[in-house]
Protein backbone atom coordinates (compact mmCIF):
# COMPACT_ATOMS: atom_id res chain seq x y z
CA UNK A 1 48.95 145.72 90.46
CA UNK A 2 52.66 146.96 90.46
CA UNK A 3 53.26 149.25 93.31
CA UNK A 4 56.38 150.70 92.30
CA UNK A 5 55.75 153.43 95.17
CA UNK A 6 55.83 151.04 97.68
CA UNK A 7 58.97 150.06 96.51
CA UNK A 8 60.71 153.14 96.65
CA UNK A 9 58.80 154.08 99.98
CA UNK A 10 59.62 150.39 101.40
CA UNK A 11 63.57 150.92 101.00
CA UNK A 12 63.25 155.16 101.55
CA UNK A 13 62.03 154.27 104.82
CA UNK A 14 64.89 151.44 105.71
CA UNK A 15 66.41 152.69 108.49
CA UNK A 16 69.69 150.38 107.16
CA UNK A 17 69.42 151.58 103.69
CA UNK A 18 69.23 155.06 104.73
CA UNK A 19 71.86 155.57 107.09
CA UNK A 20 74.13 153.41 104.54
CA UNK A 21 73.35 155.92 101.74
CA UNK A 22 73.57 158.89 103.39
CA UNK A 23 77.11 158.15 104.93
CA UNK A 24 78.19 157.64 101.25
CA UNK A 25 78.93 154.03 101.46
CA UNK A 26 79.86 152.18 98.43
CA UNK A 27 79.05 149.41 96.87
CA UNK A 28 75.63 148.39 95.35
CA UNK A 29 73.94 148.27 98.27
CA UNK A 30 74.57 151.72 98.82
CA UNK A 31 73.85 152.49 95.20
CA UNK A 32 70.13 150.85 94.85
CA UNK A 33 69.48 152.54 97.97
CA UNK A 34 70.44 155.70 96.13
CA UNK A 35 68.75 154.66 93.82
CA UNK A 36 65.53 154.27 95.24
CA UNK A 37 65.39 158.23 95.38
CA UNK A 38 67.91 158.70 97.96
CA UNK A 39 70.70 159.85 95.72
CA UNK A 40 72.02 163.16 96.04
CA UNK A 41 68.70 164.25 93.50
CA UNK A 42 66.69 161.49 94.77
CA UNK A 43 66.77 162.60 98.64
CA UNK A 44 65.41 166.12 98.16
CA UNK A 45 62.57 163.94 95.54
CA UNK A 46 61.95 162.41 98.87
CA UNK A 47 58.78 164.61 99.88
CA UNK A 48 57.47 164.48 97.05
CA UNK A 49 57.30 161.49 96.55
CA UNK A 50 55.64 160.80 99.63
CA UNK A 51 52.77 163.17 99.12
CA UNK A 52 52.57 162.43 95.35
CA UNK A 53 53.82 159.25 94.12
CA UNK A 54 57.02 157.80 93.32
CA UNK A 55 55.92 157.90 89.71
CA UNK A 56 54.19 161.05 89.11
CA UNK A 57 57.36 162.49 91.36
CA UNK A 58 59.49 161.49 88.33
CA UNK A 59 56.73 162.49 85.99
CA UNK A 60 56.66 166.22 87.38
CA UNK A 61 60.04 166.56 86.71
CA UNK A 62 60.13 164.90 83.06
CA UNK A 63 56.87 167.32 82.19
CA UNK A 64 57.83 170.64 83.24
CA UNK A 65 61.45 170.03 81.50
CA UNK A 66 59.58 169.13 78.22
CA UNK A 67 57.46 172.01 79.35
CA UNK A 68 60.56 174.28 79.10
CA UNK A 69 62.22 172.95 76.36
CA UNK A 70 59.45 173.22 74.20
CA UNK A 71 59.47 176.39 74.88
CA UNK A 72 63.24 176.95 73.57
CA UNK A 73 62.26 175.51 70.74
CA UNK A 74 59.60 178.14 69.98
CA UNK A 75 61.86 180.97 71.29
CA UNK A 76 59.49 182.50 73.25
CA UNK A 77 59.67 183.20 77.19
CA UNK A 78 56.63 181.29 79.57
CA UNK A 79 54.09 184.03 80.30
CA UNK A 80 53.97 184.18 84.38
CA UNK A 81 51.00 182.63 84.25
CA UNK A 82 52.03 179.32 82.65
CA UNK A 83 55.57 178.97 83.82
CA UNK A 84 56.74 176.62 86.28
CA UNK A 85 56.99 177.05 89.94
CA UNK A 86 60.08 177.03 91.71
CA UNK A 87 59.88 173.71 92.79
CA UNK A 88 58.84 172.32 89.61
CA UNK A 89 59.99 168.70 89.91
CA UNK A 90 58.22 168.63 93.40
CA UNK A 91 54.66 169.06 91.23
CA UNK A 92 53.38 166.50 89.77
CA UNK A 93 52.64 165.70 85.87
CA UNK A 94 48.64 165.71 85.22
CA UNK A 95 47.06 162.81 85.34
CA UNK A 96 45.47 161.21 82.53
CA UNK A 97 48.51 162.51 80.39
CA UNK A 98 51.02 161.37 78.11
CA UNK A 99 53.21 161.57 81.10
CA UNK A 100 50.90 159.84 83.76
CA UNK A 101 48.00 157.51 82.88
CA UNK A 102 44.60 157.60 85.02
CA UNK A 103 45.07 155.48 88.23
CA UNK A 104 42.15 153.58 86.77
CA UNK A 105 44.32 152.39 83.79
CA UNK A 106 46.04 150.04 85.93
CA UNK A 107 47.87 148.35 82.62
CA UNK A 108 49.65 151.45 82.29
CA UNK A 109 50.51 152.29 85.32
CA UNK A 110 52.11 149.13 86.08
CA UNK A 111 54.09 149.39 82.94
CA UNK A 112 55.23 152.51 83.31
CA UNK A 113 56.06 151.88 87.26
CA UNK A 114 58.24 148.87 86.12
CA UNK A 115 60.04 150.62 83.24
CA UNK A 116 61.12 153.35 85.69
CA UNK A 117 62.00 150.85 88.42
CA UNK A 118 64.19 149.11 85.43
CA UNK A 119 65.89 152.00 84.37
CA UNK A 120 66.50 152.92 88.11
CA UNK A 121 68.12 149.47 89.14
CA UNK A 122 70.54 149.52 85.42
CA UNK A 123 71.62 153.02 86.54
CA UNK A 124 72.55 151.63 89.52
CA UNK A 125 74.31 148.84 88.02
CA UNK A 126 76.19 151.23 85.63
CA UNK A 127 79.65 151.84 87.31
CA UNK A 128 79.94 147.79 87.28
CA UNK A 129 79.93 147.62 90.95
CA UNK A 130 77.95 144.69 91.41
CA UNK A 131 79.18 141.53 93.48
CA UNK A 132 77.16 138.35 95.17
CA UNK A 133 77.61 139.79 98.62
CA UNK A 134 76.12 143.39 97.60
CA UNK A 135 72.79 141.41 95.75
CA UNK A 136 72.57 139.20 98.80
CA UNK A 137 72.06 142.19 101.15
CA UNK A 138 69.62 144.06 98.80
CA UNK A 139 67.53 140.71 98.81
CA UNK A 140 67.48 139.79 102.14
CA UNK A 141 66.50 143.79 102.84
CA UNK A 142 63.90 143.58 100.02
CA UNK A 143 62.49 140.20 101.28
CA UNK A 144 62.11 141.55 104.65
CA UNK A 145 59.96 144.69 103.38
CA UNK A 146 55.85 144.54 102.93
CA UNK A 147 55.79 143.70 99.54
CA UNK A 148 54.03 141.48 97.13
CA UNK A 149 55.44 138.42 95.86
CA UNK A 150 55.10 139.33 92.54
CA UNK A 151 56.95 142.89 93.32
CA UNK A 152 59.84 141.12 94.74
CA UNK A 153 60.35 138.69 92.26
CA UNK A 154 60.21 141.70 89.94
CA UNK A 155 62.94 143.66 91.47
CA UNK A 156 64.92 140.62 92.46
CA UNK A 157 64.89 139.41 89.11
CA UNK A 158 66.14 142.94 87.68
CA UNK A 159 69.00 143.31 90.10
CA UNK A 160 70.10 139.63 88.95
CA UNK A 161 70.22 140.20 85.30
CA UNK A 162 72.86 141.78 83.62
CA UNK A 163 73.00 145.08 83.04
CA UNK A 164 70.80 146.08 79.76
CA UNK A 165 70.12 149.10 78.13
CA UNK A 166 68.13 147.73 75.01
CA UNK A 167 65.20 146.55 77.83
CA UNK A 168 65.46 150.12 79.52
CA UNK A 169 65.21 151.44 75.77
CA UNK A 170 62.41 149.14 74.58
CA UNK A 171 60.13 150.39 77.20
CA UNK A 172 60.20 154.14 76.12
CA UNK A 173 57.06 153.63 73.64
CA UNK A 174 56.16 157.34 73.67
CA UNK A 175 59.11 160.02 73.44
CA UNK A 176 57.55 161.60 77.04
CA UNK A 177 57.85 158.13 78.62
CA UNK A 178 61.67 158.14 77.15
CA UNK A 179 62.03 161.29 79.18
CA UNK A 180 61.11 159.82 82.62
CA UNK A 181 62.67 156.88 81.99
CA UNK A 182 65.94 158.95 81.44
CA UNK A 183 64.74 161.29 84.49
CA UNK A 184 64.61 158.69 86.63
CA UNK A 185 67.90 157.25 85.33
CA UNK A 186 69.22 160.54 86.35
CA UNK A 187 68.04 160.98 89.97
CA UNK A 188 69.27 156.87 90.50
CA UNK A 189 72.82 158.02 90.84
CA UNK A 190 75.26 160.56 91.83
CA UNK A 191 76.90 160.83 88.55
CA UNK A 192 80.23 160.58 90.21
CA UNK A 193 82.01 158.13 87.75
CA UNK A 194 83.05 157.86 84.08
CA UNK A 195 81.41 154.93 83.76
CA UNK A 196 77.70 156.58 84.98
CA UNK A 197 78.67 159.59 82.78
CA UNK A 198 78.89 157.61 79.77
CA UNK A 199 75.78 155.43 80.38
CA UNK A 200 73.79 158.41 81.01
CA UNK A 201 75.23 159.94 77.56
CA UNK A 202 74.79 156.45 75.82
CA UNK A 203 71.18 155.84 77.13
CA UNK A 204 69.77 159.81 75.94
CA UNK A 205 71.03 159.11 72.73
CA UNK A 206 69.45 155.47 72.52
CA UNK A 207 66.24 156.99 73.86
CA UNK A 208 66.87 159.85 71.03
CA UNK A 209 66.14 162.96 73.45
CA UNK A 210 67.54 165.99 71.89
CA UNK A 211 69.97 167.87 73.65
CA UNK A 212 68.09 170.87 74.49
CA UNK A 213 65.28 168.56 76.59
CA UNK A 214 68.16 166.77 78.46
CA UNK A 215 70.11 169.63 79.43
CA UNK A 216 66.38 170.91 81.00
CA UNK A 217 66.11 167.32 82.69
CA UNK A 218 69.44 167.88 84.48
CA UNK A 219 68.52 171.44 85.53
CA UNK A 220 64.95 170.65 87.08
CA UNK A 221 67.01 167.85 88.95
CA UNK A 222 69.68 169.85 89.97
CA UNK A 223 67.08 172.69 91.23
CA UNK A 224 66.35 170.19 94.27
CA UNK A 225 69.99 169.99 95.35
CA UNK A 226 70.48 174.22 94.91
């Protein structure tokens, strides 16, 4: 089985990748550490993530921004009751929903773990700055973690490939896994470059999320960094 958590927990708790990401250094091996939630977003995902998944970390925060702007849509304000905590993207999305399958559906977990690895790793690649020397370090960090063969070969064989937004598209089969594929898009990088601006723009309108729902995404990311 895909253990996309242990992925992101692997490289969240690399000592190297950490202390490289947090000083702001550049290059991709900076970035996919970012990108492994330790972006600007990502890092305050961090606990969450721990305690709840990787995946239903991302899923939290995709569901309680469809949550909300559903509820623009019908013009009406959430009773107390049934509106979101403060720390809505630190809760995660049901299980057994459209936005998190059982654990015991192990089919869709795994692809739903690799389509939000994918879109994580392309968002990373997205400001084009991507070089032999950067993929070399990722890999020889990545080989060194406790993962499955299978799970490296996976993520090596992502970061290797160009850049490709029609297989981050394809794998948005449901409009709620489109949001927390563009969610976790979102939280991958710091959004600090023209070039990550426009793929973000590019890839919600390839996913077709309205405007309304991505505007919602962006502000349950942006409550973890207030």
């Amino acid at each position: 089985m895909f253990d996309v958590n242990k992925i992101i927990t692997a490289l969240q708790t690399d000592p190297n990748a950490q202390r490289t990401a947090l000083a702001g250094g550049g290059g991709l091996a900076a970035g996919f550490a970012a990108s492994m939630l330790m972006g600007k977003k990502g890092r305050k995902m961090m606990g969450s993530a721990a305690k709840y998944g990787a995946v239903a970390a991302i899923g939290g925060l995709a569901y309680h921004a469809w949550q909300k702007s559903q509820q623009n849509k019908q013009g009406q304000a959430a009773a107390p009751t049934d509106s979101a905590p403060q720390d809505a993207a630190f809760t995660p999305a049901p299980e057994n929903s459209a936005f998190l399958p059982a654990p015991t559906d192990e089919a869709a977990v795994d692809q739903l773990g690799k389509a939000l690895v994918r879109a994580m790793i392309a968002a990373a690649k997205a400001d084009g700055k991507v070089d032999a020397e950067e993929k070399d370090a990722i890999f020889a960090r990545l080989n060194a973690m406790d993962l499955s063969a299978e799970d490296k070969a996976f993520v090596f064989d992502e970061l290797s490939a160009p850049l490709d937004i029609n297989a981050v598209v394809d794998a948005a089969d449901t409009p709620e896994h489109a949001a927390e594929i563009y969610a976790a898009s979102l939280v991958a990088i710091e959004i600090d470059t023209p070039a990550e601006q426009a793929y973000l723009q590019m890839l919600a309108a390839r996913l077709e999320l309205d405007a309304d729902l991505v505007n919602e995404i962006h502000k349950a990311a942006d409550a973890q960094t207030a």
